[in-house]
Protein backbone atom coordinates (compact mmCIF):
# COMPACT_ATOMS: atom_id res chain seq x y z
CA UNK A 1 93.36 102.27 54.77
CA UNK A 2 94.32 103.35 51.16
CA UNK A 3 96.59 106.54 50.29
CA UNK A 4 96.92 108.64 47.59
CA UNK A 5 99.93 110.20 46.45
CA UNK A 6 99.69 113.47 43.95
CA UNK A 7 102.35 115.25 42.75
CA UNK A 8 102.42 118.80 40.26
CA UNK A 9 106.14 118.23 39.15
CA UNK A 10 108.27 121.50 40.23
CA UNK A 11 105.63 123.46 41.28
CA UNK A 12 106.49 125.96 44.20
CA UNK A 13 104.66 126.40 47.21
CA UNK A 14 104.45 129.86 47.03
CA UNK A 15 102.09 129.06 43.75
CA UNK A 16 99.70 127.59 45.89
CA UNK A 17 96.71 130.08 45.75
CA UNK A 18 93.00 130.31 45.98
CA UNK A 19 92.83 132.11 43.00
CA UNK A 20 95.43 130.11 40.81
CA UNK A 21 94.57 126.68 42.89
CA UNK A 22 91.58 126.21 44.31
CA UNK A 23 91.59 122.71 44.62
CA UNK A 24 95.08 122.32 46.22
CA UNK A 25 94.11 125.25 48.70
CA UNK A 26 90.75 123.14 49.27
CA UNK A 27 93.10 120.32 50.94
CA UNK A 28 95.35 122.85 52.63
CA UNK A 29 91.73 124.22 54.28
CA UNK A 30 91.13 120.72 55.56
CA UNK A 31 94.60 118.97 56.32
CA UNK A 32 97.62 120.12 57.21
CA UNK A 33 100.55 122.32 55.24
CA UNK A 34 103.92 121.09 55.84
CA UNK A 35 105.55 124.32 55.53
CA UNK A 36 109.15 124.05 55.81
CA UNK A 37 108.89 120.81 53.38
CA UNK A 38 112.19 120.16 51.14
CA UNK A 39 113.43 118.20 48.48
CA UNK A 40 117.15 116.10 47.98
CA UNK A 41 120.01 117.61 46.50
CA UNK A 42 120.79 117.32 43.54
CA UNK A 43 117.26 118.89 43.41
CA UNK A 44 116.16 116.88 40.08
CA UNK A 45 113.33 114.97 39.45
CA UNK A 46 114.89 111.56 38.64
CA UNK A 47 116.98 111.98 42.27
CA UNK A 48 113.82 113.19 43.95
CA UNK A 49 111.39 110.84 43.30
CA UNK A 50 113.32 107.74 43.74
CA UNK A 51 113.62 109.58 47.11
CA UNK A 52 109.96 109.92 47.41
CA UNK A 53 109.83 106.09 46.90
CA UNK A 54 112.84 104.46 48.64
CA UNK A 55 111.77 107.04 51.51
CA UNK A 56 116.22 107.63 51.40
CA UNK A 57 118.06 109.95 50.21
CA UNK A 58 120.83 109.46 46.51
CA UNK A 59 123.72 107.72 48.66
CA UNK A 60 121.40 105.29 49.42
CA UNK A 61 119.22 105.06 46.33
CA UNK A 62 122.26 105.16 43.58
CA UNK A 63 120.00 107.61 41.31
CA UNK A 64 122.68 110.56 41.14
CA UNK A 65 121.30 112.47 39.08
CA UNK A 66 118.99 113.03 36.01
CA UNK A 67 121.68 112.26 33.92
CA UNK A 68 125.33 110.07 35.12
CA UNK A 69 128.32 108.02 34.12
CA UNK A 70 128.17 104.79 35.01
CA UNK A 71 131.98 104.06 35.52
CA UNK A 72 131.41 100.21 36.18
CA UNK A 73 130.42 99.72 32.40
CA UNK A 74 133.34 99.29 29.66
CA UNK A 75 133.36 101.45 28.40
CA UNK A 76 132.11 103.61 30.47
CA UNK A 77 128.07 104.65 29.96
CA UNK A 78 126.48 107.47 29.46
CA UNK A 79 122.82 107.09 31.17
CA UNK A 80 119.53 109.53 30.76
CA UNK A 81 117.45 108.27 33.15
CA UNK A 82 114.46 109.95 31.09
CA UNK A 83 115.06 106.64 28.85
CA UNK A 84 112.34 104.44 30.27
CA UNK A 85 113.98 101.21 28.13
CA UNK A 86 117.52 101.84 29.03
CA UNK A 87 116.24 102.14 32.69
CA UNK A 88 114.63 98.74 32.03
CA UNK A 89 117.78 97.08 30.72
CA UNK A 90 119.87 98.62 33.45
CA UNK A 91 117.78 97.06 36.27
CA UNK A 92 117.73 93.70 34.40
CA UNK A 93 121.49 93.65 33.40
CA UNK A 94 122.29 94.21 37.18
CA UNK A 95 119.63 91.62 38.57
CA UNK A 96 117.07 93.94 39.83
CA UNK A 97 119.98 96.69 41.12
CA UNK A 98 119.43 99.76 39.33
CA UNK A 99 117.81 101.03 42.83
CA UNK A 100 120.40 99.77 45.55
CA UNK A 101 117.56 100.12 47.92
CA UNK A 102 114.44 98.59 48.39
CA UNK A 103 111.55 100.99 46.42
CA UNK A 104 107.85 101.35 48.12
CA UNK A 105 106.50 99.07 44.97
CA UNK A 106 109.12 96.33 46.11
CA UNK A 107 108.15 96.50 50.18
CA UNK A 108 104.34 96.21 49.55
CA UNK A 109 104.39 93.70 47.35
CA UNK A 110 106.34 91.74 50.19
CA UNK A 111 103.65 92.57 52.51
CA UNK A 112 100.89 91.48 49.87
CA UNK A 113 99.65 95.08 48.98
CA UNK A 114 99.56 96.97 45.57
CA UNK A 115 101.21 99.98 44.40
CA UNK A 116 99.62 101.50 40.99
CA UNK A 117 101.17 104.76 39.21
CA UNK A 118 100.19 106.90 36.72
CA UNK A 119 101.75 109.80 35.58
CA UNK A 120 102.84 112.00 32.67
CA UNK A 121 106.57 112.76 32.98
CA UNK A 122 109.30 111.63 30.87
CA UNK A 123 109.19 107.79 30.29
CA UNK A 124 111.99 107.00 32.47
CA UNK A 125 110.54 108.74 35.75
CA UNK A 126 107.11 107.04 35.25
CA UNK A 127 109.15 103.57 35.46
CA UNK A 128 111.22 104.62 38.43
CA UNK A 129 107.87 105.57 40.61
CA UNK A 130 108.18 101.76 40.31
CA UNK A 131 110.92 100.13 38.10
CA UNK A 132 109.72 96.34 38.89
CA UNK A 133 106.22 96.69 38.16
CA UNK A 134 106.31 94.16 35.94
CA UNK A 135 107.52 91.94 37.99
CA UNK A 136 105.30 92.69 40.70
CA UNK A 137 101.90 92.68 38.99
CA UNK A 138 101.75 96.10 39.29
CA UNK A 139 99.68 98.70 37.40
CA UNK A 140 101.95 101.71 35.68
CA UNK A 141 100.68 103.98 33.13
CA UNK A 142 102.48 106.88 31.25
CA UNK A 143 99.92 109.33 30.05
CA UNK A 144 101.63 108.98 26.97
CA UNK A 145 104.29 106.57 26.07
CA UNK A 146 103.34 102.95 25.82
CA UNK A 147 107.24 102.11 26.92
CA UNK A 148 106.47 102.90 30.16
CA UNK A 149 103.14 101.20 30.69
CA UNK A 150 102.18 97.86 32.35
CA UNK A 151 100.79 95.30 32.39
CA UNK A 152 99.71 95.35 28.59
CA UNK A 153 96.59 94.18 28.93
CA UNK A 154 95.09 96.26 31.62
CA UNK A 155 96.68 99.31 29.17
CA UNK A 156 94.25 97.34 26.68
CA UNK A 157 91.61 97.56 28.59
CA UNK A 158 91.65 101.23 29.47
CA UNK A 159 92.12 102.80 26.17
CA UNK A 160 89.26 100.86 25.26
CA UNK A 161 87.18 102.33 27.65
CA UNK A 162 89.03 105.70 27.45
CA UNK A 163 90.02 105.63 24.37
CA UNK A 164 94.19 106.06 23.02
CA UNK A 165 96.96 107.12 25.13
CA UNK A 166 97.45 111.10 23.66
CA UNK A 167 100.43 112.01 22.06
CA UNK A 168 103.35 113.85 24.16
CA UNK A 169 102.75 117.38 23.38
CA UNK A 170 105.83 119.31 21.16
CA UNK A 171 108.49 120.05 23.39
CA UNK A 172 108.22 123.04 24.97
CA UNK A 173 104.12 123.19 25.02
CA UNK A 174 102.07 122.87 27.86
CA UNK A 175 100.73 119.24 28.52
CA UNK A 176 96.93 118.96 28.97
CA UNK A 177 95.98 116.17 27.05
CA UNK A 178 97.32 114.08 29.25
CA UNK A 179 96.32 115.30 32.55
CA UNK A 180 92.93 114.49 31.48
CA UNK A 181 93.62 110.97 30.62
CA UNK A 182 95.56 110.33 33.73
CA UNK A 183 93.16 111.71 35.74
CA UNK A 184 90.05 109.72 33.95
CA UNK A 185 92.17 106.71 34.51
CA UNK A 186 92.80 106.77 38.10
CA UNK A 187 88.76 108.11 38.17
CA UNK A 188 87.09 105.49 35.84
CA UNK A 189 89.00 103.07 35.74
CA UNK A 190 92.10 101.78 38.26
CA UNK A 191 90.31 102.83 41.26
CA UNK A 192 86.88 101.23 40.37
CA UNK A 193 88.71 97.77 39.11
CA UNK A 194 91.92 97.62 41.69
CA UNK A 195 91.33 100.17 44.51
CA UNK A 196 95.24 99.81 45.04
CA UNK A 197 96.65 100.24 48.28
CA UNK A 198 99.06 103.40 47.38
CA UNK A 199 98.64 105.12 44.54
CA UNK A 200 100.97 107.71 42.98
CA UNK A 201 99.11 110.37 40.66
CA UNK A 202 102.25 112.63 39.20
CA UNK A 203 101.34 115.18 36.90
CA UNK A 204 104.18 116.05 34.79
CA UNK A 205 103.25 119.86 34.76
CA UNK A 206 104.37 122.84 35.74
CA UNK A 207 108.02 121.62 35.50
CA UNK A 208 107.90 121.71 31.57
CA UNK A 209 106.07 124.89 30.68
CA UNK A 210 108.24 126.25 33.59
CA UNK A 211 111.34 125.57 31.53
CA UNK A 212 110.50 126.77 28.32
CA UNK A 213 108.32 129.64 29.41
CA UNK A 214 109.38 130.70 32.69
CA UNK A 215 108.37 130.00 36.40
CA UNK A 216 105.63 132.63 36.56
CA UNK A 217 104.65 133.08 32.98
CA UNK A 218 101.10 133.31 31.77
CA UNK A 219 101.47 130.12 30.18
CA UNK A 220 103.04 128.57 33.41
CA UNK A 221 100.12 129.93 35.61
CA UNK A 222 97.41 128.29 32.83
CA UNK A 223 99.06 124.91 33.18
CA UNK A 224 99.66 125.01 36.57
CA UNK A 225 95.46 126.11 37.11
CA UNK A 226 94.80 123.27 34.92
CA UNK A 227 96.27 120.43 36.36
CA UNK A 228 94.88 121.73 39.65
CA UNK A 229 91.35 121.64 37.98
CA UNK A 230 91.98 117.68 37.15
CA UNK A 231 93.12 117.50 40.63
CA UNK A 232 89.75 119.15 41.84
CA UNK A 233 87.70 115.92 40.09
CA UNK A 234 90.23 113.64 42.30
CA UNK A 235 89.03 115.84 45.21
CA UNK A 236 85.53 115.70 44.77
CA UNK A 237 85.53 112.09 43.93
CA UNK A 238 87.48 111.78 47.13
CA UNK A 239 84.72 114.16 48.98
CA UNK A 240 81.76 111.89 47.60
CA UNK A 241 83.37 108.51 49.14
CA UNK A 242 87.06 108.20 48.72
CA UNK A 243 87.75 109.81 52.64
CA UNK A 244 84.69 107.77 53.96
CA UNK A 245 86.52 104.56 51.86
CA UNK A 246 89.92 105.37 53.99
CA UNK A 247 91.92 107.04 51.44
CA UNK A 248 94.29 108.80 52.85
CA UNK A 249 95.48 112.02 50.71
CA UNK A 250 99.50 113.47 49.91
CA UNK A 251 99.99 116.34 47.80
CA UNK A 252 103.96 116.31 46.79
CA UNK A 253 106.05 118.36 44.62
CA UNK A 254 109.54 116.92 43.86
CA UNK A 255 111.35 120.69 44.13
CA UNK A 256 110.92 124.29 43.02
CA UNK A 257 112.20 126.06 40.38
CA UNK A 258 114.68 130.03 40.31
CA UNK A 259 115.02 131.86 37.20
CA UNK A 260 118.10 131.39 35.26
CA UNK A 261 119.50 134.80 34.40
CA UNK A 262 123.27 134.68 33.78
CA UNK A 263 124.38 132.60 31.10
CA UNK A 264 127.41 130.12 30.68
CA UNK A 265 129.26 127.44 28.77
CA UNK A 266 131.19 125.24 31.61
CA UNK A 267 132.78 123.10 28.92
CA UNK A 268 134.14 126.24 27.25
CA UNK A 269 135.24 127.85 30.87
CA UNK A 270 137.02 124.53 31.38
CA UNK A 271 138.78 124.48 28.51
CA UNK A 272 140.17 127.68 29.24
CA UNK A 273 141.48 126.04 32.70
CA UNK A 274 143.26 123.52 30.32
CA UNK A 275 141.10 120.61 30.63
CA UNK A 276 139.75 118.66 27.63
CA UNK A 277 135.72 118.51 28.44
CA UNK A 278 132.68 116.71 26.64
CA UNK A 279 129.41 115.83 27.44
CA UNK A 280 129.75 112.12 27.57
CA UNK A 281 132.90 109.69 27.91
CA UNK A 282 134.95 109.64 24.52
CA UNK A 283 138.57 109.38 23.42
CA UNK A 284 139.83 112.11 23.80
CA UNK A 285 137.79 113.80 26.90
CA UNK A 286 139.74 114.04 30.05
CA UNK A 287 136.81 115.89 31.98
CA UNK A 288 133.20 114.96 31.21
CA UNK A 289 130.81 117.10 31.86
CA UNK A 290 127.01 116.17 32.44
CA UNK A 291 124.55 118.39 30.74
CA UNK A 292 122.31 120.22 32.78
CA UNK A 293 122.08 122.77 35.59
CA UNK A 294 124.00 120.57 38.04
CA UNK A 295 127.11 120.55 37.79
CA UNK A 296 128.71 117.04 37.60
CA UNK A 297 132.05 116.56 36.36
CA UNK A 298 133.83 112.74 35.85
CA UNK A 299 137.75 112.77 35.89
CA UNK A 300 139.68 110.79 33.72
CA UNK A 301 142.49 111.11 36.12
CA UNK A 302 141.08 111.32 39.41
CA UNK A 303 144.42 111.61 41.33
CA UNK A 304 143.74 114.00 44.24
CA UNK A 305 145.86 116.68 42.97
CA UNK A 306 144.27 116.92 39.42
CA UNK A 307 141.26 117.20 41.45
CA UNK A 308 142.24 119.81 43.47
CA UNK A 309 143.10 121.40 40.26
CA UNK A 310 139.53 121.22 38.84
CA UNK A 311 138.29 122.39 41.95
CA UNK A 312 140.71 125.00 42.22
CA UNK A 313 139.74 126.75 38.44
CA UNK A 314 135.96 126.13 39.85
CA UNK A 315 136.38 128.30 42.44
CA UNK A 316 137.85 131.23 40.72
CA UNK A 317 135.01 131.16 38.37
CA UNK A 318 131.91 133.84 39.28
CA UNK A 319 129.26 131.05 38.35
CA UNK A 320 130.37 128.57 40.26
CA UNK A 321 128.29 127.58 43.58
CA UNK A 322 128.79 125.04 46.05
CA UNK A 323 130.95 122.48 45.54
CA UNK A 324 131.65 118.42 46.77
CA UNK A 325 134.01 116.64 46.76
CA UNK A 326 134.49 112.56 48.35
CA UNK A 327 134.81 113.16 51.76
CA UNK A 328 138.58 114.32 53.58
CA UNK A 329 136.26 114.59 57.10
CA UNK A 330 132.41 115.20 57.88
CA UNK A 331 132.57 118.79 56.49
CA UNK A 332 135.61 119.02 53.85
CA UNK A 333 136.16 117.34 51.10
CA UNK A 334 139.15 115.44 49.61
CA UNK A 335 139.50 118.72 47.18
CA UNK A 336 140.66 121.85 48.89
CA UNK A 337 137.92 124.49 49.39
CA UNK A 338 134.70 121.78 48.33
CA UNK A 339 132.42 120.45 50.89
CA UNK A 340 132.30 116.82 51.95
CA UNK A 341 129.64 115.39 49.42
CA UNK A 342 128.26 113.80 52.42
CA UNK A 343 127.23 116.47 53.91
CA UNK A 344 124.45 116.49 51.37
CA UNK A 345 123.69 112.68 50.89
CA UNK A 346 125.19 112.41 47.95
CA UNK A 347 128.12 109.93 48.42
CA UNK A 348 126.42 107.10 46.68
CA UNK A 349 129.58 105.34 44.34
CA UNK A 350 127.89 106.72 41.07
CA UNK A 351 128.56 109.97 41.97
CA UNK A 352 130.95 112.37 40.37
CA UNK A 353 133.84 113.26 41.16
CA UNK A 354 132.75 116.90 41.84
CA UNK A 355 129.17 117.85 42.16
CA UNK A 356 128.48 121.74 41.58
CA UNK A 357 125.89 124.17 42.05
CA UNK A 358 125.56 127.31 40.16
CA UNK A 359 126.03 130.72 41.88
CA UNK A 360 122.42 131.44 42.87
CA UNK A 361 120.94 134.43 44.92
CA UNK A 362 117.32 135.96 46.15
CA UNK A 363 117.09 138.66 43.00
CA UNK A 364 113.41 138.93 42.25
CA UNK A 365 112.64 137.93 38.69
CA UNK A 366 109.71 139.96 35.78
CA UNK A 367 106.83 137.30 37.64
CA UNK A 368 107.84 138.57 40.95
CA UNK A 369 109.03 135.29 42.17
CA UNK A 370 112.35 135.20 44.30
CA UNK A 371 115.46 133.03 42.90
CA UNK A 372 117.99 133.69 40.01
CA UNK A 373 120.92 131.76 39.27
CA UNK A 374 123.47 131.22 36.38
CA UNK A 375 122.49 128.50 33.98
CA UNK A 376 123.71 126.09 31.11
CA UNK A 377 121.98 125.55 28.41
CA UNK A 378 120.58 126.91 25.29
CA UNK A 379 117.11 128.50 26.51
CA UNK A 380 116.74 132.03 26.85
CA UNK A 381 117.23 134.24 30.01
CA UNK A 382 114.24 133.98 31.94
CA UNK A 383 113.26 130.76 31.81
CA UNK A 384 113.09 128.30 35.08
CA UNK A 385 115.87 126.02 36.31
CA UNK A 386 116.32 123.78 38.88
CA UNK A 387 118.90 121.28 40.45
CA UNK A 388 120.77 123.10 43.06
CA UNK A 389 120.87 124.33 46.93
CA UNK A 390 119.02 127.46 46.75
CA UNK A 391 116.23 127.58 49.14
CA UNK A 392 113.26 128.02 46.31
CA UNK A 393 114.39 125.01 44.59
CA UNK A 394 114.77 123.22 47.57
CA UNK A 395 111.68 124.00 48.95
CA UNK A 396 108.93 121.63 47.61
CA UNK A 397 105.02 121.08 48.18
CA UNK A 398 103.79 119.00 51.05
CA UNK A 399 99.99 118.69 52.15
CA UNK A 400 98.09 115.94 54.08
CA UNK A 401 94.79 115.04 54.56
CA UNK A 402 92.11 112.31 55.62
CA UNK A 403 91.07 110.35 58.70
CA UNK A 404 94.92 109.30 59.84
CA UNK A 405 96.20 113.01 59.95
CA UNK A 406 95.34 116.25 61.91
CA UNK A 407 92.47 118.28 59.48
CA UNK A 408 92.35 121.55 61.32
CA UNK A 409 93.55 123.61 58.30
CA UNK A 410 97.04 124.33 60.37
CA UNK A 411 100.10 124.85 59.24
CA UNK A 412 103.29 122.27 60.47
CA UNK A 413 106.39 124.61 61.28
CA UNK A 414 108.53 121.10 61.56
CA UNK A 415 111.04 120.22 58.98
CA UNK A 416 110.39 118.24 56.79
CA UNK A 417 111.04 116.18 53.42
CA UNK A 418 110.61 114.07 50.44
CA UNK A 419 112.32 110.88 52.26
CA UNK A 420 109.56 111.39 55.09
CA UNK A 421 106.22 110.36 52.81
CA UNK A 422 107.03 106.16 52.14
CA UNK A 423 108.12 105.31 55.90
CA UNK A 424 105.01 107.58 56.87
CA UNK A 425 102.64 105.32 54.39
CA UNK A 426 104.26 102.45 55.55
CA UNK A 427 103.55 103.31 59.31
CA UNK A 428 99.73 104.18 58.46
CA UNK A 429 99.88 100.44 56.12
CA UNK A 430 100.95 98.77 59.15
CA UNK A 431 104.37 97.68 56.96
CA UNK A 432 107.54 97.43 58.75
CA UNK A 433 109.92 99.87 57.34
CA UNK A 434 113.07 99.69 56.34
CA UNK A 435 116.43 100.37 57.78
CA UNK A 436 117.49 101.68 54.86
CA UNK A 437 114.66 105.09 54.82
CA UNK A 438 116.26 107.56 55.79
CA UNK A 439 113.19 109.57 56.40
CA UNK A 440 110.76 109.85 59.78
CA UNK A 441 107.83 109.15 59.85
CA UNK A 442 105.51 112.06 60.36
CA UNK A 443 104.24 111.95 63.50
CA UNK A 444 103.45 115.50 64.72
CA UNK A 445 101.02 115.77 61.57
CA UNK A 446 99.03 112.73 62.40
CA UNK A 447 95.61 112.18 64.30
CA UNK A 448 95.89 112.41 68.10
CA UNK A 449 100.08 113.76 67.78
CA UNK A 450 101.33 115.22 70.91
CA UNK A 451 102.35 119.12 70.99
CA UNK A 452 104.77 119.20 67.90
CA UNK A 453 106.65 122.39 69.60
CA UNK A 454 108.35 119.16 71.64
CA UNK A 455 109.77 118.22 68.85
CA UNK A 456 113.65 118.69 68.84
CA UNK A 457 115.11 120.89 66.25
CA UNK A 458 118.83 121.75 66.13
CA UNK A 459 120.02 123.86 63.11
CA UNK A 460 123.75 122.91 61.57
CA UNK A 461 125.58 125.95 59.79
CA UNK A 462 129.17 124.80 57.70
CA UNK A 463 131.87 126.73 55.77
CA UNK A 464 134.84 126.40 53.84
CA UNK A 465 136.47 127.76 51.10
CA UNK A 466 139.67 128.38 49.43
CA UNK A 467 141.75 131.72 48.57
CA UNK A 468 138.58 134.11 48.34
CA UNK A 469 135.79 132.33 48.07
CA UNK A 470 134.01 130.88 50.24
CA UNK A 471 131.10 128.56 50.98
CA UNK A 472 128.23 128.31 52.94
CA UNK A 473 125.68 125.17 54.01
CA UNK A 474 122.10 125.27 55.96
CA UNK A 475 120.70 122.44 57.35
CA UNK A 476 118.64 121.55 60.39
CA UNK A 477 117.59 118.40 62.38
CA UNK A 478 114.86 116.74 63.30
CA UNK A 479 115.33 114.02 66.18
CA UNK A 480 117.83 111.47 63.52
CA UNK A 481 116.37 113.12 60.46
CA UNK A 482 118.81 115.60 58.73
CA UNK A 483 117.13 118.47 56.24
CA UNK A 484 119.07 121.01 53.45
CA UNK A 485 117.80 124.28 54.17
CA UNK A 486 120.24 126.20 51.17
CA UNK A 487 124.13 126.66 50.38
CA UNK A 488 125.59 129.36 48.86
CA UNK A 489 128.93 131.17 47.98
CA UNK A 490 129.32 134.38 50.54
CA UNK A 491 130.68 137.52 48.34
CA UNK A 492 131.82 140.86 50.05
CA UNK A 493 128.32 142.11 49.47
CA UNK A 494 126.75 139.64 51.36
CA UNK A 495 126.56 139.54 55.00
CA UNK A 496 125.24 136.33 55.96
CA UNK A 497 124.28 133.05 53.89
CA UNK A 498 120.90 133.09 53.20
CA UNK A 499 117.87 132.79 55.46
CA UNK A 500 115.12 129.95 54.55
């Protein structure tokens, strides 16, 4: 048995269409739809798909965020995990323990099986689909940047029989070029030569054109039809022999994406509270602030009562979301009025010292599509975000399909998430997993499951606040396995959180 992983990176579920993908909707036809499938919080790429590869959530993992401080280093560090060399010296500097669990490329390779990946996202997430390739013998192409390829000489080989790796397209345009050669790779020549025993297929797209065009733009919709058409040769490939072959088929998403509406400048709002903020440690900066639309703020002083005072000026600000704090109990945090960060996995001793959401609600953007929120950054009004607890970004794609797993063309009404898809390869593999996934294996979705109504669901509602405002937190069980369903900050005009 073989399985194939492929992922459309940020692309909603509700964009799943027979009109704008065919191809995707072809698999949903024959498998099965996990539709109440969700991402981690933060709900970034570089925290979700070390999630979709540990099969465990950021407290375990140690990847925090798309961006972090790394307090152990002196002086303190400033990391972009899109930096596919830095990511690289990391993991060797610390023996192998960027990832402070064990990754799916790092458990087969125990059990004498291969993990291959190609993909076309930043640098630094192609390397952390698997970060010790090299070390394992495993295959890892970027569909553009040679940093993040290996080994060197199969790379050799395939451009020579595909010819060059394609530029990375300017920022802000659509990426097509590689798609293709991606695709053509895993088609012509990795599959034919290797026939690995996982392979993870990650196109890149619609999270970028999403960001600088907007969720449901034209040019969104073209990319996102696109990458569904390269997808369609995987699918007929797969039709002519790969299902007969045992490859088993999961479609992924790593999160969704609202439309940023309201714009702010935290450092400048923090200022005005009387901190000193930057963007990175410096001298100077009492409060740094990581870029990005999650909020995560690193204390020079990180007595409890100058945290509570950060806090505090958070919550009196109309952008601000929900907020975490180190844990006081199971629900509060050390900070009065902020949520236990544990409550959302996200304890891992990288973290922040406050993690924040923006203030995010169900208005319906230009495209139709449900989700605004305030934002940080630069762009334009309009454009898609992601990171936080809103149910559109935390809702994420998740199909299945081949010989191992129901193919009635049903819908799954269980829970279910990103942490779920390594312990369920593993179980199909016939690989012991892990103690440290904190994900299930997906049993009510495979061949011959019992009635998955018996399955036992139990849904987990939590507030706090502080003075006037006041938080709220979805989440729902599964047997052990917890999900986020959405948090929000209740206002007089709303009068309940959310529904999923």
């Amino acid at each position: 048995m073989k399985v194939l992983i492929v992922s459309f990176d940020g692309l909603r579920p509700d964009l799943i269409s027979p009109e704008l993908t065919p191809n995707i909707e072809r698999v949903q036809r024959i498998g099965t739809t996990l539709s109440r499938h969700r991402t981690v919080y933060p709900s970034e790429t570089r925290v979700a798909f070390p999630s979709l590869v540990t099969g465990a959530t950021s407290n375990k993992h140690g990847m925090v965020g798309n961006e972090y401080v790394d307090r152990k280093a002196v002086p303190q560090l400033y990391v972009d995990t899109a930096d596919a060399r830095l990511i690289d010296r990391l993991n060797r500097e610390s023996n192998g323990g960027l990832m402070t669990v064990p990754t799916l490329g790092e458990i087969l390779h125990n059990a004498g099986k291969s993990l291959a990946v190609l993909a076309t996202n930043t640098p630094g997430t192609t390397r952390l689909f698997n970060h010790q390739a090299e070390t394992f013998g495993h295959l890892r192409f970027s569909g553009h940047f040679r940093e993040a390829c290996s080994p060197n000489d199969l790379l050799a080989q395939a451009e020579a029989q595909l010819g060059p790796l394609p530029p990375a397209p300017a920022q802000g345009e659509p990426d097509t070029d590689g798609q293709v050669w991606i695709t053509s790779a895993f088609l012509d020549f990795v599959w034919p030569k290797l026939e690995p025993d996982v392979t993870i297929l990650s196109y890149g797209e619609p999270d970028t054109t999403s960001h600088f065009h907007g969720t449901g733009a034209a040019a969104t919709r073209e990319i996102i039809s696109f990458c569904d058409a390269q997808f369609g040769r995987v699918l007929d490939w797969w039709e002519a022999g790969g299902k007969a072959a045992g490859v088993q088929i999961i479609i992924a998403s790593d999160h969704g994406h609202i439309t940023a509406q309201n714009r702010v400048s935290v450092i400048e709002e923090l200022k005005d509270a009387g901190f000193n903020p930057g963007p990175a440690p410096d001298a100077g900066v009492d409060l740094v602030v990581v870029p990005g639309q999650v909020g995560a703020l690193y204390l020079a002083d990180r007595s409890e009562s100058n945290l509570g005072c950060l806090v505090e000026a958070l919550t009196e600000r109309p952008w601000c979301g929900p907020i975490f704090t180190a844990p006081r109990n199971a629900v509060e945090g050390v900070a009065p009025g902020s949520f236990a960060n544990s409550l959302v996995f996200a304890d891992h001793e990288r973290a922040p010292d406050v993690y924040f959401s923006f203030r995010a609600d169900d208005k319906v953007d230009e495209f139709g599509l449900v989700g605004s929120t305030w934002y940080d950054n630069a762009r334009r009004p309009g454009l898609g975000v992601h990171g936080g607890l809103h149910p559109k970004e935390l809702a994420a794609v998740g199909i299945v399909a081949g010989t191992a797993f129901q193919n009635t063309g049903q819908n799954s009404d269980v829970p279910s998430g990103i942490c779920d898809f390594a312990p369920t390869i593993l179980h199909l593999l016939e690989v012991p997993i892990p103690a440290s996934m904190t994900g299930r294996v997906l049993t009510e979705v495979l061949d011959g499951a019992s009635d998955p109504h018996a399955v036992s669901l139990e849904p987990e509602v939590f507030e706090t606040g502080l003075n006037a405002y006041r938080q709220v937190l979805r989440r729902v069980r599964v047997d052990q396995t917890t999900y986020l369903e959405g948090g929000l900050v209740a206002s007089n005009d709303i009068a309940e959180a959310a529904e999923v």
